[in-house]
PDB file of N, CA and C in Angstrom:
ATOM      1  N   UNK A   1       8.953 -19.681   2.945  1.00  0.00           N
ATOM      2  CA  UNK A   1       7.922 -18.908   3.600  1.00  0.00           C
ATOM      3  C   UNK A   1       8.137 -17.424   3.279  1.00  0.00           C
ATOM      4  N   UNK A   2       6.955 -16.816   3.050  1.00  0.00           N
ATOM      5  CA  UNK A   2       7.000 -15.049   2.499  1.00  0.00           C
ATOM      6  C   UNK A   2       7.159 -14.539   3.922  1.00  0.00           C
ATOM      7  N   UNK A   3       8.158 -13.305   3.787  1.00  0.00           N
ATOM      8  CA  UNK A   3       8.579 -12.370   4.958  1.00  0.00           C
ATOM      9  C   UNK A   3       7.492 -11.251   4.270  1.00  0.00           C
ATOM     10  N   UNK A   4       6.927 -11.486   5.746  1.00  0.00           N
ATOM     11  CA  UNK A   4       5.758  -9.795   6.394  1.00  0.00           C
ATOM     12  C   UNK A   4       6.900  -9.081   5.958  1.00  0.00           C
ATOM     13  N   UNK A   5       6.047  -7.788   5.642  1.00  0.00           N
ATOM     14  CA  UNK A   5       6.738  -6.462   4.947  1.00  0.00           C
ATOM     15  C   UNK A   5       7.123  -5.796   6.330  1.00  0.00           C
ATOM     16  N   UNK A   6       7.714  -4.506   6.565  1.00  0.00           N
ATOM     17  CA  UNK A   6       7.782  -3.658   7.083  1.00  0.00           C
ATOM     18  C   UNK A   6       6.278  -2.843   7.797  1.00  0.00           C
ATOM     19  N   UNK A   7       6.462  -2.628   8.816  1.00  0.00           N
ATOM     20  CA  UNK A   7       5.208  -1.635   9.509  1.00  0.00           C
ATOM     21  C   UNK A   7       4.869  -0.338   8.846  1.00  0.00           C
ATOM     22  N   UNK A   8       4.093   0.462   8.872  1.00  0.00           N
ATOM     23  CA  UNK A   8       4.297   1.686   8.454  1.00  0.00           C
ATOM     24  C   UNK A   8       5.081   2.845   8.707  1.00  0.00           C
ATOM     25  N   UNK A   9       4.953   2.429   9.814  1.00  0.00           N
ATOM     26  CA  UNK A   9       6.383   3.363  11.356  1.00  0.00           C
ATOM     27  C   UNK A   9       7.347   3.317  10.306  1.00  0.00           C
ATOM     28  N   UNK A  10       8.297   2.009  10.295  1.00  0.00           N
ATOM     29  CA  UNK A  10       9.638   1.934  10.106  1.00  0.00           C
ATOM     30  C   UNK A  10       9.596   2.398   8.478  1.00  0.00           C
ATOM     31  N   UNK A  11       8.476   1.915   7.551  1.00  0.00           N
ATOM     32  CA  UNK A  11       8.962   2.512   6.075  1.00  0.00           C
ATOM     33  C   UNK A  11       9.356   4.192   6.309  1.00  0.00           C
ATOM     34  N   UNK A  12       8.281   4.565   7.347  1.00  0.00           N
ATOM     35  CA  UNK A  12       8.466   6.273   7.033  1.00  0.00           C
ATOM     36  C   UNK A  12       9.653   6.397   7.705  1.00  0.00           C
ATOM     37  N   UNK A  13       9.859   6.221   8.590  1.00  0.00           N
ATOM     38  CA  UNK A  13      11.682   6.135   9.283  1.00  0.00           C
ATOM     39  C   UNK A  13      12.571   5.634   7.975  1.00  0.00           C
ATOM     40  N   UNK A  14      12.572   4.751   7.742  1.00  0.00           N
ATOM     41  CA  UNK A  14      13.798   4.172   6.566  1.00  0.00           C
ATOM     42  C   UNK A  14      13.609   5.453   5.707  1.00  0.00           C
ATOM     43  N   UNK A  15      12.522   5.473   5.245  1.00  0.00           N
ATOM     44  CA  UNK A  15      12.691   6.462   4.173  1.00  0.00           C
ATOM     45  C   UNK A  15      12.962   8.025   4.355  1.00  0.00           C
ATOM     46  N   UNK A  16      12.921   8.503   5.900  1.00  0.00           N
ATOM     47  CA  UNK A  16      13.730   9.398   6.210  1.00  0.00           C
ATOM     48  C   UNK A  16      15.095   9.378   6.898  1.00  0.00           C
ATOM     49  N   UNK A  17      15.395   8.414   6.694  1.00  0.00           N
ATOM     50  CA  UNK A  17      17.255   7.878   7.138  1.00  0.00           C
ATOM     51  C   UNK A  17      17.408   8.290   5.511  1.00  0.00           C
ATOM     52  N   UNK A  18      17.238   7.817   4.804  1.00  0.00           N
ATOM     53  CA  UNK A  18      17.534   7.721   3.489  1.00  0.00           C
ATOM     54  C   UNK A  18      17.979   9.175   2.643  1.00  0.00           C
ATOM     55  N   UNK A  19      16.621  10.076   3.099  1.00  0.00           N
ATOM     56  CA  UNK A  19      16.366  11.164   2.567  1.00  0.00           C
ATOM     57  C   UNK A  19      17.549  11.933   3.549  1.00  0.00           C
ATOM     58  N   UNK A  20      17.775  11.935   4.994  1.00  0.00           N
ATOM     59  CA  UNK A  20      19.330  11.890   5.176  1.00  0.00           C
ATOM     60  C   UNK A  20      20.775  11.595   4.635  1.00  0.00           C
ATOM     61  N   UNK A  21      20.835  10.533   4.782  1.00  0.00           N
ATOM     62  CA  UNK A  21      22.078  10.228   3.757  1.00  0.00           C
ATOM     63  C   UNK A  21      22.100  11.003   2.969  1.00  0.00           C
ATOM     64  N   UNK A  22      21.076  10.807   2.051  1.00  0.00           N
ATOM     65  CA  UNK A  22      21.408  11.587   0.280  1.00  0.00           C
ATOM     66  C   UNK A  22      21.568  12.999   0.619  1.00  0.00           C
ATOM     67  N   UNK A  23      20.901  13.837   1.404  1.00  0.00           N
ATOM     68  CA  UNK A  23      21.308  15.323   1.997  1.00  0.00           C
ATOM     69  C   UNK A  23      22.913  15.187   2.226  1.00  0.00           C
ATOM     70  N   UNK A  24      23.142  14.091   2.532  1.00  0.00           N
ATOM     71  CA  UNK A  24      24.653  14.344   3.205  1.00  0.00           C
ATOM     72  C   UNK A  24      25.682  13.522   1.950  1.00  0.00           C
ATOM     73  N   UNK A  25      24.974  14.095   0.965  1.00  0.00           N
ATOM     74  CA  UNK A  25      25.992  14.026  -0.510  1.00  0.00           C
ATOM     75  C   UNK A  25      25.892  12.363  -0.536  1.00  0.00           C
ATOM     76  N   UNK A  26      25.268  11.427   0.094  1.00  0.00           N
ATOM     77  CA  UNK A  26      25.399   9.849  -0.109  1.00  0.00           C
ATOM     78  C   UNK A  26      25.039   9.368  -1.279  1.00  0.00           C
ATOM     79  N   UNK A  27      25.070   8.029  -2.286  1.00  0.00           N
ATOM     80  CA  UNK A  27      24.638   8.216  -3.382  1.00  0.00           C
ATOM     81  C   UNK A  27      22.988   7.276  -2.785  1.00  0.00           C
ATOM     82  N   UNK A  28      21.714   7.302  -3.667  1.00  0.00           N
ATOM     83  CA  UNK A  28      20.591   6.346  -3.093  1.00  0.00           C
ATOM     84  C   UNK A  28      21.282   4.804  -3.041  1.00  0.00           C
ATOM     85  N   UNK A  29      21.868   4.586  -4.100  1.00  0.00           N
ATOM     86  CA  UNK A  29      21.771   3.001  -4.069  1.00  0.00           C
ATOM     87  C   UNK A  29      22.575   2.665  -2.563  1.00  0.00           C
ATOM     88  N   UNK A  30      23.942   3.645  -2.288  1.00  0.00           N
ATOM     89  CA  UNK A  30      24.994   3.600  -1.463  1.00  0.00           C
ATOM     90  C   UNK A  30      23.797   3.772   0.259  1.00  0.00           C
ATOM     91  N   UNK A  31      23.070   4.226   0.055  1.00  0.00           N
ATOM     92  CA  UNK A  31      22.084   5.276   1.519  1.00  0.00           C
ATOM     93  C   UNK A  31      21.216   3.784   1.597  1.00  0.00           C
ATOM     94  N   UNK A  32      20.743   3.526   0.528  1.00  0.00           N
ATOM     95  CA  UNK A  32      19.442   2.142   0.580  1.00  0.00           C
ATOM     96  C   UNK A  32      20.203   0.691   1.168  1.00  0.00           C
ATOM     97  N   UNK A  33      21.475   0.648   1.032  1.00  0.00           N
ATOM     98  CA  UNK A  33      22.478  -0.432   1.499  1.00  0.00           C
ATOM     99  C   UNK A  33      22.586  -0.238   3.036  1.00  0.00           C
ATOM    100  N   UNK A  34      22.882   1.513   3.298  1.00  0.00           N
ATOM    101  CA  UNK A  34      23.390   1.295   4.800  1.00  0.00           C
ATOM    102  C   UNK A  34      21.862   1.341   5.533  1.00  0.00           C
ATOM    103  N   UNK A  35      20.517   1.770   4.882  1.00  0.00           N
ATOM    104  CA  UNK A  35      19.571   1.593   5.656  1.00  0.00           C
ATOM    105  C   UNK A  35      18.714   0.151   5.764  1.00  0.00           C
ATOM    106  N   UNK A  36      19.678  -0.741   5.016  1.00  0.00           N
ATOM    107  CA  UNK A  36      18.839  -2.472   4.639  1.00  0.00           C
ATOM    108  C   UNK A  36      17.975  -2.642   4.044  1.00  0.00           C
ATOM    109  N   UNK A  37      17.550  -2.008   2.653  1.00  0.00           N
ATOM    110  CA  UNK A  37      16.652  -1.968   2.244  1.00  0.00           C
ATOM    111  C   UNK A  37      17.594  -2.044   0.808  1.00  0.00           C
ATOM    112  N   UNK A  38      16.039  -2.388  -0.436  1.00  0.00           N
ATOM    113  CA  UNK A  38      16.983  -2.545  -1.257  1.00  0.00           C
ATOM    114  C   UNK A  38      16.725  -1.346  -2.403  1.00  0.00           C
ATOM    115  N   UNK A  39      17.362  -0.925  -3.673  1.00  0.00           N
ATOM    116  CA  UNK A  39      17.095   0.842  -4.001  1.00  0.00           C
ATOM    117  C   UNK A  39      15.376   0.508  -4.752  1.00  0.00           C
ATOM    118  N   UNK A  40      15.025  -0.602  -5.082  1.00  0.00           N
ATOM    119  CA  UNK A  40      13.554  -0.846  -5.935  1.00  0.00           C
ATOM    120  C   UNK A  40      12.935  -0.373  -4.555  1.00  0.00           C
ATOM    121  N   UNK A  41      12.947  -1.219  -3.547  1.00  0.00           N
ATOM    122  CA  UNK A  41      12.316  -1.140  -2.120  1.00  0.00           C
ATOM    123  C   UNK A  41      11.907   0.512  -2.012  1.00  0.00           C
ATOM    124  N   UNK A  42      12.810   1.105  -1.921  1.00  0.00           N
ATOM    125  CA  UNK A  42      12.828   2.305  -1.349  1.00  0.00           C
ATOM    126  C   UNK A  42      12.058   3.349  -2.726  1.00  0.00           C
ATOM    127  N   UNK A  43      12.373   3.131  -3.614  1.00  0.00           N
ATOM    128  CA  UNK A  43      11.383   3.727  -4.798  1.00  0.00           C
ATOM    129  C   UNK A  43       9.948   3.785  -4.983  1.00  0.00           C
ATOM    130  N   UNK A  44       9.817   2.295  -4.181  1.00  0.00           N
ATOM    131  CA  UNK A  44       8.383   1.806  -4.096  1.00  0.00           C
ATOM    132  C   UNK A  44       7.913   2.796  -3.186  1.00  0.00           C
ATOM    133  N   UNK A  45       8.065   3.122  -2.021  1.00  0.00           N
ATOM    134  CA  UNK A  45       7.543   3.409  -0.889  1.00  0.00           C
ATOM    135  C   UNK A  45       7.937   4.813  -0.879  1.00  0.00           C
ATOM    136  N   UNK A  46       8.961   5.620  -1.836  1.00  0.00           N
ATOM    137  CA  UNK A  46       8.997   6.938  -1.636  1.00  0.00           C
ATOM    138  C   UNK A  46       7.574   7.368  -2.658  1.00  0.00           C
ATOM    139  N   UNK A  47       6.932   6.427  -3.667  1.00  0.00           N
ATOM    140  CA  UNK A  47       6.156   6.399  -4.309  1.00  0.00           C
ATOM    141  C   UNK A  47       4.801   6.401  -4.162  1.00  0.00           C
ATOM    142  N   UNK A  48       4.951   6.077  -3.149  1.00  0.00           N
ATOM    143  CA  UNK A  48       3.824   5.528  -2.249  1.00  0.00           C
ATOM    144  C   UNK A  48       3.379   6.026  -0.748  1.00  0.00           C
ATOM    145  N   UNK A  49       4.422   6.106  -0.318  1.00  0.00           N
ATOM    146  CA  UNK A  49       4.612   7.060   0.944  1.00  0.00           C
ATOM    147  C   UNK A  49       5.141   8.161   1.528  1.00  0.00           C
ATOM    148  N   UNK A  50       6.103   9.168   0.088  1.00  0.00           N
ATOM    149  CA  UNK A  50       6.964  10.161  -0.189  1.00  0.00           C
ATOM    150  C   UNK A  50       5.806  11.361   0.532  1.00  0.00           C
ATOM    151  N   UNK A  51       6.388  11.877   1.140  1.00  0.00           N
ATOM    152  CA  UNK A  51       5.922  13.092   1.423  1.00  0.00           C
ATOM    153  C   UNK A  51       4.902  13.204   2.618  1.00  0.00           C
ATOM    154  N   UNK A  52       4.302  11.561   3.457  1.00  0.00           N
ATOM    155  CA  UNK A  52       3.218  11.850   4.301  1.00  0.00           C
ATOM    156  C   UNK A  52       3.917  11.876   5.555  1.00  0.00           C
ATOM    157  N   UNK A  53       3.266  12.130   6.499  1.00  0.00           N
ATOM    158  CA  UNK A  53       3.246  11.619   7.830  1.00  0.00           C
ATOM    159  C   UNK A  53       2.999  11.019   8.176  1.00  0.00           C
ATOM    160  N   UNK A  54       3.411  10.356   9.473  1.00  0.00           N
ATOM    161  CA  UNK A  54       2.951   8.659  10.122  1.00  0.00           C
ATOM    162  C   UNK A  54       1.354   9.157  10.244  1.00  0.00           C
ATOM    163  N   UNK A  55       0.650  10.198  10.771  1.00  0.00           N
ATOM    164  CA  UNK A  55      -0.806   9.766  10.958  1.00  0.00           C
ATOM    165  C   UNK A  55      -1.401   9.382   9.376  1.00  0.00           C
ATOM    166  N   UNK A  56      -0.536  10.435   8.372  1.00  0.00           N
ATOM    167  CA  UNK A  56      -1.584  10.117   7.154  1.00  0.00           C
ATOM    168  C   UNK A  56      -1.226   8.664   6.351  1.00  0.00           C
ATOM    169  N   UNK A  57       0.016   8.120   6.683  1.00  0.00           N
ATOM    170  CA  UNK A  57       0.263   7.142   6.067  1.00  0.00           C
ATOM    171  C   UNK A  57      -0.714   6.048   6.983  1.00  0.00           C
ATOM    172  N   UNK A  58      -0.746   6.081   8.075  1.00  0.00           N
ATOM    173  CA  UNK A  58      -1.925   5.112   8.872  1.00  0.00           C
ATOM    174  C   UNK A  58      -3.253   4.877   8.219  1.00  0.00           C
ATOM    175  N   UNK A  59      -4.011   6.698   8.396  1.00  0.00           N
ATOM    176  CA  UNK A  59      -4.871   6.533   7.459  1.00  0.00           C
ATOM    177  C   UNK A  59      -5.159   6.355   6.002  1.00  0.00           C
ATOM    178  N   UNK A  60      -3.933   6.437   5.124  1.00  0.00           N
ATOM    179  CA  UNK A  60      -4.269   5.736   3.966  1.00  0.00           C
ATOM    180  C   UNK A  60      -4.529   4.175   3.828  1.00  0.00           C
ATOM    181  N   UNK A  61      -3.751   3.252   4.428  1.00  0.00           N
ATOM    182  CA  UNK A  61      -3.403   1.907   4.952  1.00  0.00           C
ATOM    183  C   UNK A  61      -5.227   1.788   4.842  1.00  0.00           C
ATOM    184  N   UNK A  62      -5.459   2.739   6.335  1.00  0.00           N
ATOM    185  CA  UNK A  62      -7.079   2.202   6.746  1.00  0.00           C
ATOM    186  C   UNK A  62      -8.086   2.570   5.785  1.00  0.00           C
ATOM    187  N   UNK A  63      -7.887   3.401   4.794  1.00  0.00           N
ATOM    188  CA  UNK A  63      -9.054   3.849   3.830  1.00  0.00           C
ATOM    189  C   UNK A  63      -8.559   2.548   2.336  1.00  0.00           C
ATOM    190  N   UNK A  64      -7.725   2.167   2.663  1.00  0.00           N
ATOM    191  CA  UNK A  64      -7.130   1.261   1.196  1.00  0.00           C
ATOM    192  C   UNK A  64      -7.985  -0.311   1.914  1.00  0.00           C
ATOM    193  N   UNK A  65      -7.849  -0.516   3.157  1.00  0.00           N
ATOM    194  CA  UNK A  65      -8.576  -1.859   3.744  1.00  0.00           C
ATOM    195  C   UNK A  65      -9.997  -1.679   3.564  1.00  0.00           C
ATOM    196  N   UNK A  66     -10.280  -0.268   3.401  1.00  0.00           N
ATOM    197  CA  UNK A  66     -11.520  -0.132   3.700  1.00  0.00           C
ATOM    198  C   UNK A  66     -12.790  -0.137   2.309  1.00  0.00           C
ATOM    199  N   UNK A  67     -11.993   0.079   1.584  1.00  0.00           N
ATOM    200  CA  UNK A  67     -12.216   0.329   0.267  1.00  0.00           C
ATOM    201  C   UNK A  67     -12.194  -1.414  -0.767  1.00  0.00           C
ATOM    202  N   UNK A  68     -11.691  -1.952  -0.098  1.00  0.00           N
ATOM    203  CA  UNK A  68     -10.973  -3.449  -0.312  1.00  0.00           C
ATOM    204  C   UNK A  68     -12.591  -4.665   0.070  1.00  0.00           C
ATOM    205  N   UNK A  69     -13.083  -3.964   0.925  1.00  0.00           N
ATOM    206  CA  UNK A  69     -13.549  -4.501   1.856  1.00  0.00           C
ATOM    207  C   UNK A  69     -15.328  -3.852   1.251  1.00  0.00           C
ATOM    208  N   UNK A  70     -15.700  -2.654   0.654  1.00  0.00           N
ATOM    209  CA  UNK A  70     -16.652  -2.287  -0.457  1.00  0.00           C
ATOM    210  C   UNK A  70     -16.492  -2.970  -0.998  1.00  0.00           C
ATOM    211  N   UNK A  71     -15.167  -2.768  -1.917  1.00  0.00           N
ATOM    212  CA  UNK A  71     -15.266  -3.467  -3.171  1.00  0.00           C
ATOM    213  C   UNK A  71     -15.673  -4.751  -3.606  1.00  0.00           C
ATOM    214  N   UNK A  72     -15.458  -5.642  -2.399  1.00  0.00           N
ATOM    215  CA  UNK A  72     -16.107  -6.772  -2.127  1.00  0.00           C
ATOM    216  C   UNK A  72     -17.467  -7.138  -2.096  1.00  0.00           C
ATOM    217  N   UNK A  73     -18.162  -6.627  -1.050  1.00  0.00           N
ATOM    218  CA  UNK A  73     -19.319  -6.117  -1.216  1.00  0.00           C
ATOM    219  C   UNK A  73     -20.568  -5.930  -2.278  1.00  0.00           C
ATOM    220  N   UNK A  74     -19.693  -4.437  -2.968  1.00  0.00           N
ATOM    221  CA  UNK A  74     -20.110  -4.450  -4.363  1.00  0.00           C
ATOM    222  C   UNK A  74     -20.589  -5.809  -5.439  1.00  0.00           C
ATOM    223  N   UNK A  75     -19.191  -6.667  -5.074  1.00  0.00           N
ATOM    224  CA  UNK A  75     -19.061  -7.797  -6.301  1.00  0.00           C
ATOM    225  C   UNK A  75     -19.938  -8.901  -5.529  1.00  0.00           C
ATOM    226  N   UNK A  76     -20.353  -8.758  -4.636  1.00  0.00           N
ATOM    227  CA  UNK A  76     -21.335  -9.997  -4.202  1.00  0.00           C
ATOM    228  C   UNK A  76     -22.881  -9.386  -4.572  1.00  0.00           C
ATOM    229  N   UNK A  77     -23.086  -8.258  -4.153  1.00  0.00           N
ATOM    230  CA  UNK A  77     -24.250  -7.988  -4.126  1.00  0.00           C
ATOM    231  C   UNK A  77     -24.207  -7.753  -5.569  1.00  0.00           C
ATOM    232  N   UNK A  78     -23.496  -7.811  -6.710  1.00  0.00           N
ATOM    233  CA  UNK A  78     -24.040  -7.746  -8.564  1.00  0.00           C
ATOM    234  C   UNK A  78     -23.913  -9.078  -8.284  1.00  0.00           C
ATOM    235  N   UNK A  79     -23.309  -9.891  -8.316  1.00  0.00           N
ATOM    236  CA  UNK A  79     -23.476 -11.472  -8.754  1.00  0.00           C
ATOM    237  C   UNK A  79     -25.105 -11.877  -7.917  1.00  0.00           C
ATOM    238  N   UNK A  80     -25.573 -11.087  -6.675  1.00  0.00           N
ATOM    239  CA  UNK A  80     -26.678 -11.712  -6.235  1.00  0.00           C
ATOM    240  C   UNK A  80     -27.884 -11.143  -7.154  1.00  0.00           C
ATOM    241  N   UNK A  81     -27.772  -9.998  -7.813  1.00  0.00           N
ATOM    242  CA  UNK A  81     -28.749  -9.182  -8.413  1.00  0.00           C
ATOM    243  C   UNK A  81     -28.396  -9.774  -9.827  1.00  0.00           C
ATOM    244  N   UNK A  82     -27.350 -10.166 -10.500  1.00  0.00           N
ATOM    245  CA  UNK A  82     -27.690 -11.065 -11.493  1.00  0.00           C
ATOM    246  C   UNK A  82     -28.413 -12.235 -11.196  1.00  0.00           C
ATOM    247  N   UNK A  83     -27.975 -12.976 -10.525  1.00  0.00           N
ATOM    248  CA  UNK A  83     -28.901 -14.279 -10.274  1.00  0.00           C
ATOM    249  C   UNK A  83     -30.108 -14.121 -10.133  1.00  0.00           C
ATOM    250  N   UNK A  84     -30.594 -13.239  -9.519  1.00  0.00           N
ATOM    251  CA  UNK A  84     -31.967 -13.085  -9.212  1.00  0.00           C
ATOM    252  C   UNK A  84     -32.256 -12.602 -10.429  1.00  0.00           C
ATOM    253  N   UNK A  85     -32.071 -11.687 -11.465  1.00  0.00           N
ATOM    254  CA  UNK A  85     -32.458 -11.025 -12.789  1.00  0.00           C
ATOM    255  C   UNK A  85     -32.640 -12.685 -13.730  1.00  0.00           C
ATOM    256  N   UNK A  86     -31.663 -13.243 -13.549  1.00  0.00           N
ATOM    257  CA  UNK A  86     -31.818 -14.366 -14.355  1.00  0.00           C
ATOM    258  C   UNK A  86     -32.983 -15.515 -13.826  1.00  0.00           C
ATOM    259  N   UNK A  87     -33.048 -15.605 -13.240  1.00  0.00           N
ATOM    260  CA  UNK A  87     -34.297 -16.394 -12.028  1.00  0.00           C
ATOM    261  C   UNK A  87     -35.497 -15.314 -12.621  1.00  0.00           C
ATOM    262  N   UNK A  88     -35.616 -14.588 -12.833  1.00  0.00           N
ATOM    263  CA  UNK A  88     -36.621 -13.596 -12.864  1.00  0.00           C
ATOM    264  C   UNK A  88     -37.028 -13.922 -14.276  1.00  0.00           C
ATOM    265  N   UNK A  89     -36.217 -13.681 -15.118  1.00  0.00           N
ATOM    266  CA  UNK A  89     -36.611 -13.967 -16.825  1.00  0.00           C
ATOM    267  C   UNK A  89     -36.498 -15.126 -16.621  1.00  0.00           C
ATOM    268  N   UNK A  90     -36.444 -16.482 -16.296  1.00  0.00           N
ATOM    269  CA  UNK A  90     -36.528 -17.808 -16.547  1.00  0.00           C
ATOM    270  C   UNK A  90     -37.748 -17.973 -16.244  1.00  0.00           C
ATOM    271  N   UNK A  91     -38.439 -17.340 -15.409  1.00  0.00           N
ATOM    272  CA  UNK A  91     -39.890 -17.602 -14.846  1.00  0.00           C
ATOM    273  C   UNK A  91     -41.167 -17.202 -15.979  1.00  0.00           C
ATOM    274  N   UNK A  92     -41.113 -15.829 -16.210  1.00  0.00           N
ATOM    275  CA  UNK A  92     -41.870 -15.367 -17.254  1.00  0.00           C
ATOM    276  C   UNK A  92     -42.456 -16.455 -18.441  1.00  0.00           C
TER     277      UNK A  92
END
């Protein structure tokens, strides 16, 4: 069974435990061990989440669902406007 990821809370916490350690001369791989995470883990998400705050990392989350959720959208309503284009020239 796949393990749920982390919340957004705790990535931005881990990843400022982290950004601790290494201030305090720790090495990353040595800082990513004592925070339970693994050093790819933490690359990902300083990559991804380096530099925000918990409100803006929330709202990226909600503009990435949201956008997910167009994009969808989008791809139904061309497959319905092809069909109908093709229905349209079959008739003629």
């Amino acid at each position: 069974m796949a393990r749920k990821g982390f919340r957004i809370e705790k990535v931005i916490e881990k990843l400022r435990e982290i950004e601790v350690l290494v201030s305090q001369k720790l090495r990353v791989p040595e800082a990513c061990r004592k925070a339970g995470i693994s050093e790819q883990t933490y690359y990902r998400w300083r990559k991804e989440y380096g530099g925000l705050r918990l409100d803006q990392a929330k709202r990226l989350k909600e503009l990435e669902k949201e956008n997910l959720q167009l994009k969808k959208l989008v791809a139904d309503l061309s497959l319905d406007n092809a069909v109908l284009r093709e229905a349209a020239s079959g008739n003629c």
